[in-house]
Every structure is written in C-alpha cells, then in structure tokens.
N, C-alpha and C. Protein backbone atom coordinates (compact mmCIF):
# COMPACT_ATOMS: atom_id res chain seq x y z
N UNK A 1 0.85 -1.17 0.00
CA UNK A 1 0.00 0.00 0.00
C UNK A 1 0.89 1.23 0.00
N UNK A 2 0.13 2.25 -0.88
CA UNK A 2 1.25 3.49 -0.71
C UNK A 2 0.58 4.62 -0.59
N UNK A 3 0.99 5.29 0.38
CA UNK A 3 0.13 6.84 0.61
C UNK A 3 0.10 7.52 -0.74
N UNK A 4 -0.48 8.21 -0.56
CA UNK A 4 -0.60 9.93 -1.65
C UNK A 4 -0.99 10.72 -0.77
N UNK A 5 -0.59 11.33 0.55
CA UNK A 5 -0.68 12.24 1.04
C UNK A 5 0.32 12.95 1.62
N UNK A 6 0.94 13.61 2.86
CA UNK A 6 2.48 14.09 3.01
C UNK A 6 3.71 13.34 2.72
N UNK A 7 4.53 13.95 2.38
CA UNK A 7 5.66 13.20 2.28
C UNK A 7 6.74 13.01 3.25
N UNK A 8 7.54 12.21 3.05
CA UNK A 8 8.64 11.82 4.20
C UNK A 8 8.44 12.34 4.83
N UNK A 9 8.99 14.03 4.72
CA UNK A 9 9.69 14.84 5.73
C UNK A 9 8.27 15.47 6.51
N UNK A 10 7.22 15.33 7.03
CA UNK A 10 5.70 15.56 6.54
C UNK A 10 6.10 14.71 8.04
N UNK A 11 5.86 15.01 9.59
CA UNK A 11 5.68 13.90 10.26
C UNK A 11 4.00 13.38 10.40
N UNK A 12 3.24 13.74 9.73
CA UNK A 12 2.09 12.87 9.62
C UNK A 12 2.04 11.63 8.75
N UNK A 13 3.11 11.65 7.64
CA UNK A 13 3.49 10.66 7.36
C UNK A 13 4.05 8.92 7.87
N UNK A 14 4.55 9.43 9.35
CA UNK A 14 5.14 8.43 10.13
C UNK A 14 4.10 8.11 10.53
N UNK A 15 2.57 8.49 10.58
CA UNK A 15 1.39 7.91 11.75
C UNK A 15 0.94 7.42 10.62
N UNK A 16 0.85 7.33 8.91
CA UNK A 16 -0.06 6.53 8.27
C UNK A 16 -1.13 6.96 7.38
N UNK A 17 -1.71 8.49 7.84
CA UNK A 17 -2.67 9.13 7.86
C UNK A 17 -2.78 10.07 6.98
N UNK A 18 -3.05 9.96 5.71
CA UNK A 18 -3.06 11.31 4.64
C UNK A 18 -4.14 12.52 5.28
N UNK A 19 -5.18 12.06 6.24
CA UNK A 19 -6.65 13.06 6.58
C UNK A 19 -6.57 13.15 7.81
N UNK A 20 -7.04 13.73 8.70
CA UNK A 20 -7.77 13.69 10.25
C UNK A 20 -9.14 12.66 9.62
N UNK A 21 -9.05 12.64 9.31
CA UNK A 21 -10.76 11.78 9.45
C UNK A 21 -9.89 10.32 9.27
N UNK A 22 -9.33 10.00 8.97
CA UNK A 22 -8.30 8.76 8.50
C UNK A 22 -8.30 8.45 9.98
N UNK A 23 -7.42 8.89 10.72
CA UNK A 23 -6.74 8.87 11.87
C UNK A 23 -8.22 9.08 13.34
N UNK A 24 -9.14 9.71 12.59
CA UNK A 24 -10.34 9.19 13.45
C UNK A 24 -11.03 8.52 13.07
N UNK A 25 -11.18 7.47 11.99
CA UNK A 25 -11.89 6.17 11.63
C UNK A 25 -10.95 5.17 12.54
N UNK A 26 -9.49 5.33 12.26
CA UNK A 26 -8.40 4.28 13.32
C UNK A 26 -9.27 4.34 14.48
N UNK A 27 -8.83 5.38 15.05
CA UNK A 27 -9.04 5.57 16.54
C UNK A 27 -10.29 4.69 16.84
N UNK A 28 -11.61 5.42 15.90
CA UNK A 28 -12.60 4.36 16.23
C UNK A 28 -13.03 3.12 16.51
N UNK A 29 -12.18 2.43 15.43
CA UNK A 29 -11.86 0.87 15.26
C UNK A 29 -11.22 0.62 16.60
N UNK A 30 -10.05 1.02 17.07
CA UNK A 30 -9.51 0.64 17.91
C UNK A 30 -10.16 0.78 19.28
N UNK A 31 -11.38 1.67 19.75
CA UNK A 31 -11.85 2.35 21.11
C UNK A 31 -12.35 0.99 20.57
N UNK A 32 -13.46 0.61 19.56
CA UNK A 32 -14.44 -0.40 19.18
C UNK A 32 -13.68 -1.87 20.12
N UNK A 33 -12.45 -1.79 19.62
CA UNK A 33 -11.31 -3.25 19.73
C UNK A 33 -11.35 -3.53 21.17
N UNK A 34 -10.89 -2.48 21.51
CA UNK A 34 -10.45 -2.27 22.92
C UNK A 34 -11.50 -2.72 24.14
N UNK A 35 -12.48 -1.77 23.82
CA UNK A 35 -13.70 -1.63 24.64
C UNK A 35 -14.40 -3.30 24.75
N UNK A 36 -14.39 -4.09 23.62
CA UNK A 36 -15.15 -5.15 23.51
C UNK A 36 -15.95 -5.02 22.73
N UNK A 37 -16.68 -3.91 22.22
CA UNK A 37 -18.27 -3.85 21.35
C UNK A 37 -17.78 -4.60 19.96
N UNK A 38 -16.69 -4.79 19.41
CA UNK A 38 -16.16 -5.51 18.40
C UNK A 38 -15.36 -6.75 18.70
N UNK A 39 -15.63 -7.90 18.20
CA UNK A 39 -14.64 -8.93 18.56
C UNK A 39 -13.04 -8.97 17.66
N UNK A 40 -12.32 -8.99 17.68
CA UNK A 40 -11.06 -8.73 17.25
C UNK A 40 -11.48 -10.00 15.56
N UNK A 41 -11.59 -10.79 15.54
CA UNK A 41 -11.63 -11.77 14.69
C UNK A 41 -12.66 -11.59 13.55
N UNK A 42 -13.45 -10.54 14.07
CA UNK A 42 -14.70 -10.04 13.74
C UNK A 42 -14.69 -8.91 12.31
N UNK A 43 -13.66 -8.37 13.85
CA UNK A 43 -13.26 -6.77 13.00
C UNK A 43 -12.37 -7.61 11.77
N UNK A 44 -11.65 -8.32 11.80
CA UNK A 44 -10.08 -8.82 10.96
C UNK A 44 -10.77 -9.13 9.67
N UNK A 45 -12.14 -10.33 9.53
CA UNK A 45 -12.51 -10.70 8.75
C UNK A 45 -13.76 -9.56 8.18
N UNK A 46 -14.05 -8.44 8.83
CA UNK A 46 -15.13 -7.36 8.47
C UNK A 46 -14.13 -6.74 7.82
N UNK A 47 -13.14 -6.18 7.92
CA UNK A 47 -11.97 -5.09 7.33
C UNK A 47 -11.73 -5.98 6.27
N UNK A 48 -11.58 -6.91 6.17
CA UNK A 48 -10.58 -7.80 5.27
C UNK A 48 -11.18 -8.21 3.60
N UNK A 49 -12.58 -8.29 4.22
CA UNK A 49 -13.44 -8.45 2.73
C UNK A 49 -13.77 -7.31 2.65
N UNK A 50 -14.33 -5.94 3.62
CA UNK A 50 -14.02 -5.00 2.93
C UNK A 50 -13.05 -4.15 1.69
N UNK A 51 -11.67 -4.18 1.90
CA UNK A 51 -10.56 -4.42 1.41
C UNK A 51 -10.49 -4.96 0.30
N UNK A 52 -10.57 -6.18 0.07
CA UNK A 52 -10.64 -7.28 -0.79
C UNK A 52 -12.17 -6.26 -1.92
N UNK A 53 -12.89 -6.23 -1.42
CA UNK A 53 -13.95 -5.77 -2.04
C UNK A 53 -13.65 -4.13 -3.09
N UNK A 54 -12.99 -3.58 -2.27
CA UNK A 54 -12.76 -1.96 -2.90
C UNK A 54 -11.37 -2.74 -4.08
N UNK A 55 -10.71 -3.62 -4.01
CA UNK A 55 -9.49 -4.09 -4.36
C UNK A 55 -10.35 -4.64 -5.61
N UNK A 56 -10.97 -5.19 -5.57
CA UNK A 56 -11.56 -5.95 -6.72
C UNK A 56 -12.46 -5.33 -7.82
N UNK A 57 -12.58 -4.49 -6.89
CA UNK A 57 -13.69 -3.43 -8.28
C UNK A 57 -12.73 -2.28 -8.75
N UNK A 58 -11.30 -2.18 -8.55
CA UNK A 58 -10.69 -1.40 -9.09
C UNK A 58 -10.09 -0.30 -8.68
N UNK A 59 -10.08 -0.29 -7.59
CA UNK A 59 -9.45 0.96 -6.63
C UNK A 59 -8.21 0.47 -6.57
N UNK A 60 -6.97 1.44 -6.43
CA UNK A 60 -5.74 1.53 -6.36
C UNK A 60 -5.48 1.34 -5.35
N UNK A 61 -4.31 0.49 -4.72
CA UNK A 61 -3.69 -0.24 -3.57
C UNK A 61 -3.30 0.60 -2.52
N UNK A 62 -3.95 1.91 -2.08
CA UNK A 62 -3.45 3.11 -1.69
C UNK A 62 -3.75 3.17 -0.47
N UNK A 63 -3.45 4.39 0.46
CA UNK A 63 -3.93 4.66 1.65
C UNK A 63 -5.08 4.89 1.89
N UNK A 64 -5.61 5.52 0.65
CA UNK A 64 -6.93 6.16 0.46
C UNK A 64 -7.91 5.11 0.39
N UNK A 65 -7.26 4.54 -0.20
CA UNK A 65 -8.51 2.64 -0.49
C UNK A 65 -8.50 2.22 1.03
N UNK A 66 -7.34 1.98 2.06
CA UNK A 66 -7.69 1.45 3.04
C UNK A 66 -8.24 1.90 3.68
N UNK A 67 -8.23 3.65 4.10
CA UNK A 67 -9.15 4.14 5.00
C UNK A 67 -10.65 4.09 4.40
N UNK A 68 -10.91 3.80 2.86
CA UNK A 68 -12.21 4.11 2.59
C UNK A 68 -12.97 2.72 3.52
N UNK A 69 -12.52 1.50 2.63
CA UNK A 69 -12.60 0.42 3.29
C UNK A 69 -12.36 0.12 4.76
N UNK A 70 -11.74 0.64 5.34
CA UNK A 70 -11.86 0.81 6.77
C UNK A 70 -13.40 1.39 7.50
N UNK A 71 -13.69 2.26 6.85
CA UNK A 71 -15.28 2.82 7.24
C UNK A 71 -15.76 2.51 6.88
N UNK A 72 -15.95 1.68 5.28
CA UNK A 72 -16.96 0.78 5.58
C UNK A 72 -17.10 -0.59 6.35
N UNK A 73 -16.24 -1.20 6.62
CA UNK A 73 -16.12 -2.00 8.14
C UNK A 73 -16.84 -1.71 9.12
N UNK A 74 -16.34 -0.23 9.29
CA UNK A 74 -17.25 0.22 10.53
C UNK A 74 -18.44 0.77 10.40
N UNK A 75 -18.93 0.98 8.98
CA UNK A 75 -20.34 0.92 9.19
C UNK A 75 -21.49 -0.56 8.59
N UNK A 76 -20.39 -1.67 8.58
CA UNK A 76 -20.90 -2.86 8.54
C UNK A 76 -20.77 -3.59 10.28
N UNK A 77 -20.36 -3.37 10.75
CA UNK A 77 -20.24 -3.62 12.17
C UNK A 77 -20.69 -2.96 13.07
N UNK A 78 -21.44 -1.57 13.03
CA UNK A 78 -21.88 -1.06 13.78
C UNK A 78 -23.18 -0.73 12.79
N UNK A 79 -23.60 -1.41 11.63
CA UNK A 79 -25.02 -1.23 11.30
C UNK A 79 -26.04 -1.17 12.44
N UNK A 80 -27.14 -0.28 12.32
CA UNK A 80 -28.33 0.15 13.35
C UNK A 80 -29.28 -0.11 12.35
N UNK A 81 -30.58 -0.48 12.92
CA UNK A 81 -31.92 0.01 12.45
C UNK A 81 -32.10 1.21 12.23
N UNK A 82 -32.93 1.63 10.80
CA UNK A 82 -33.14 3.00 10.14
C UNK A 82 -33.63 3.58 11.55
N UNK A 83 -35.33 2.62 12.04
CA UNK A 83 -35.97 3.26 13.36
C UNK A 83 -35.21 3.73 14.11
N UNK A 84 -34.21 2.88 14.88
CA UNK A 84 -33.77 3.12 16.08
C UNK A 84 -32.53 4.11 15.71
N UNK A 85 -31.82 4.35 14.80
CA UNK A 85 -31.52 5.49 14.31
C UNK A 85 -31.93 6.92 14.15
N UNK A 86 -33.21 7.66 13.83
CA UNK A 86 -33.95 7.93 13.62
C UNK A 86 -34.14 8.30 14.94
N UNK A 87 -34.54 7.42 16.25
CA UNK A 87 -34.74 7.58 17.29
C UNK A 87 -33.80 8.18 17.99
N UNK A 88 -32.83 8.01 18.42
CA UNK A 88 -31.30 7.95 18.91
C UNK A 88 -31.38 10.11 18.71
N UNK A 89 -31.66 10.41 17.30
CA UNK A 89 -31.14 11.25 16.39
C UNK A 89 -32.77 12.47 17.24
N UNK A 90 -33.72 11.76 17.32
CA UNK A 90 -34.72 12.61 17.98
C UNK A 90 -34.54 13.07 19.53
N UNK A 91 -33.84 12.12 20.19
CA UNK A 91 -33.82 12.12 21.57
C UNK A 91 -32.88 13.08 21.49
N UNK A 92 -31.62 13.07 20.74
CA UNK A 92 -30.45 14.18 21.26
C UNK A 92 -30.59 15.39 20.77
N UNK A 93 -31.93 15.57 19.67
CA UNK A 93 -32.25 16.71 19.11
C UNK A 93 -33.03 17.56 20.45
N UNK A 94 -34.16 16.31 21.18
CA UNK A 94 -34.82 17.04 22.06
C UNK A 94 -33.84 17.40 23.06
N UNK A 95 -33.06 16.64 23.71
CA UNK A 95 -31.88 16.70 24.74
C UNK A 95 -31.20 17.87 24.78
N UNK A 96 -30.78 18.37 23.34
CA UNK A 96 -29.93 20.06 22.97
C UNK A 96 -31.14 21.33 23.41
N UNK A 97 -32.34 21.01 22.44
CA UNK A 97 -33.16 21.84 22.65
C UNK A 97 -33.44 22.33 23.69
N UNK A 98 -33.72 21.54 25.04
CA UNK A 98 -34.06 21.40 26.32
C UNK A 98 -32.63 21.76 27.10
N UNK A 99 -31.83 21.96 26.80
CA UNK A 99 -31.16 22.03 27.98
C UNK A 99 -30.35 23.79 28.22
N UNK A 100 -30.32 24.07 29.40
CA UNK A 100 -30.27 25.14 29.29
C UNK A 100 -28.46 25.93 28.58
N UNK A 101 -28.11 26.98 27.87
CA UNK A 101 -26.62 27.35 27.74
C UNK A 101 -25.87 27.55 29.01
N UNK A 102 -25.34 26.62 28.39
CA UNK A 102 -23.80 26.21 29.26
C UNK A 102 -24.32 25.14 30.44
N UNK A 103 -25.26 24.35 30.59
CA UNK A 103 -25.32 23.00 31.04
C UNK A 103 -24.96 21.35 30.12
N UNK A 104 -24.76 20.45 30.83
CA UNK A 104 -24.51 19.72 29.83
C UNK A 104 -25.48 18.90 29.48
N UNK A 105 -25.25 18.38 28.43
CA UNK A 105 -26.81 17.65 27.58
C UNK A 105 -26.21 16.35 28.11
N UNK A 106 -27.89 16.02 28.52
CA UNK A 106 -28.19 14.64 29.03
C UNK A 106 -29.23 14.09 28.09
N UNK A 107 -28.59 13.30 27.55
CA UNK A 107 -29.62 11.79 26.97
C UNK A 107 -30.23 10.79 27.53
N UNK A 108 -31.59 10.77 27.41
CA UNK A 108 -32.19 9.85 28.23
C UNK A 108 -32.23 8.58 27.26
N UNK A 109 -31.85 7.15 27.59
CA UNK A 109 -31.98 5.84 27.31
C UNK A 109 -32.98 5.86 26.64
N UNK A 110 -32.61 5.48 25.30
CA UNK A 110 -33.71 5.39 24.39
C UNK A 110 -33.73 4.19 23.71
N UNK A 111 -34.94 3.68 23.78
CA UNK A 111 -35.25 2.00 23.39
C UNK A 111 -36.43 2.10 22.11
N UNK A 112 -36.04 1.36 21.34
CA UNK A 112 -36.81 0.92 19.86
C UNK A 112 -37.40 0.28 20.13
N UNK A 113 -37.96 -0.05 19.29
CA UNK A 113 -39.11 -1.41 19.50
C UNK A 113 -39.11 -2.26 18.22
C-alpha cells in the first residue's frame, strides 16, 4: 500500500494518515477493539473483505482505499436500524433543545421497539 498524502519529511506521514478523518476512523476501530463492542476476529474478517472488495472493483492499492474500506467496516459492524436510528437522532435533538446554555446535555436511554 502506498500513501498519496504528506511526504517523508511531513511527520504525519510516520502515523499513516493522509486526513484527520483517516486517523479518526483508526481511533474508532480501535476504542471499538479495545472496549469489547467488536470482537477482534470479527473486526479482521469485516476489514478484510471490505478491502478485498474496494481491491476488486478497481481501486488503487493506496492509503486512500484502506481508510475508505476501513469505514466501511465500521459501518458494517456497527449497522443500526433505520428506526432506532432515527430515534437515537430525535432524543439528542430534544436533549440540545431542552437544555439550558452552558449546562450539559443529558440523553435519556432510548429504546426501539
């Protein structure tokens, strides 16, 4: 795999990362790894046919291919219901609305059905 983003002398180059969003899809994967909500074997074979998948339809062997394929991993592993999506997205709308400036927003547990 080969970047197209800073070069050598570029120390963002040494972390991997042509974007900030690159380097916060990682991070994600890894809180995911760490935490447990992903099983390691899970993630390996979710990333892996991802990968394989962007690789096969013609994308270039790049950095850019892995981080694309990297998010979609993570939004094959953390797929939600449209509803309970939808829901999630109402509660923290009401949660902002409601709360007063400069307190902090509290989300109340919100369950789908």
């Amino acid at each position: 795999m080969t970047g197209d983003g800073p070069g050598n002398d570029d120390p963002r180059a040494l972390l991997g990362f042509d974007e900030p969003w690159q380097a916060q899809a990682h991070a994600m994967s890894q809180v995911l790894l760490e935490s447990g909500r992903i099983e390691a074997n899970v993630w390996a074979e979710t990333l892996g046919a991802a990968i394989s998948k962007r690789l096969a339809s013609g994308a270039a062997d790049t950095t850019e291919t892995y981080y694309a394929a990297l998010t979609d991993a993570l939004e094959t592993v953390l797929a939600v219901d449209g509803q309970e999506l939808a829901d999630v997205a109402e509660a923290w709308r009401d949660a902002y609305e409601t709360t007063p400036h400069g307190k902090p927003v509290l989300l109340k547990t919100v369950k789908s059905e």
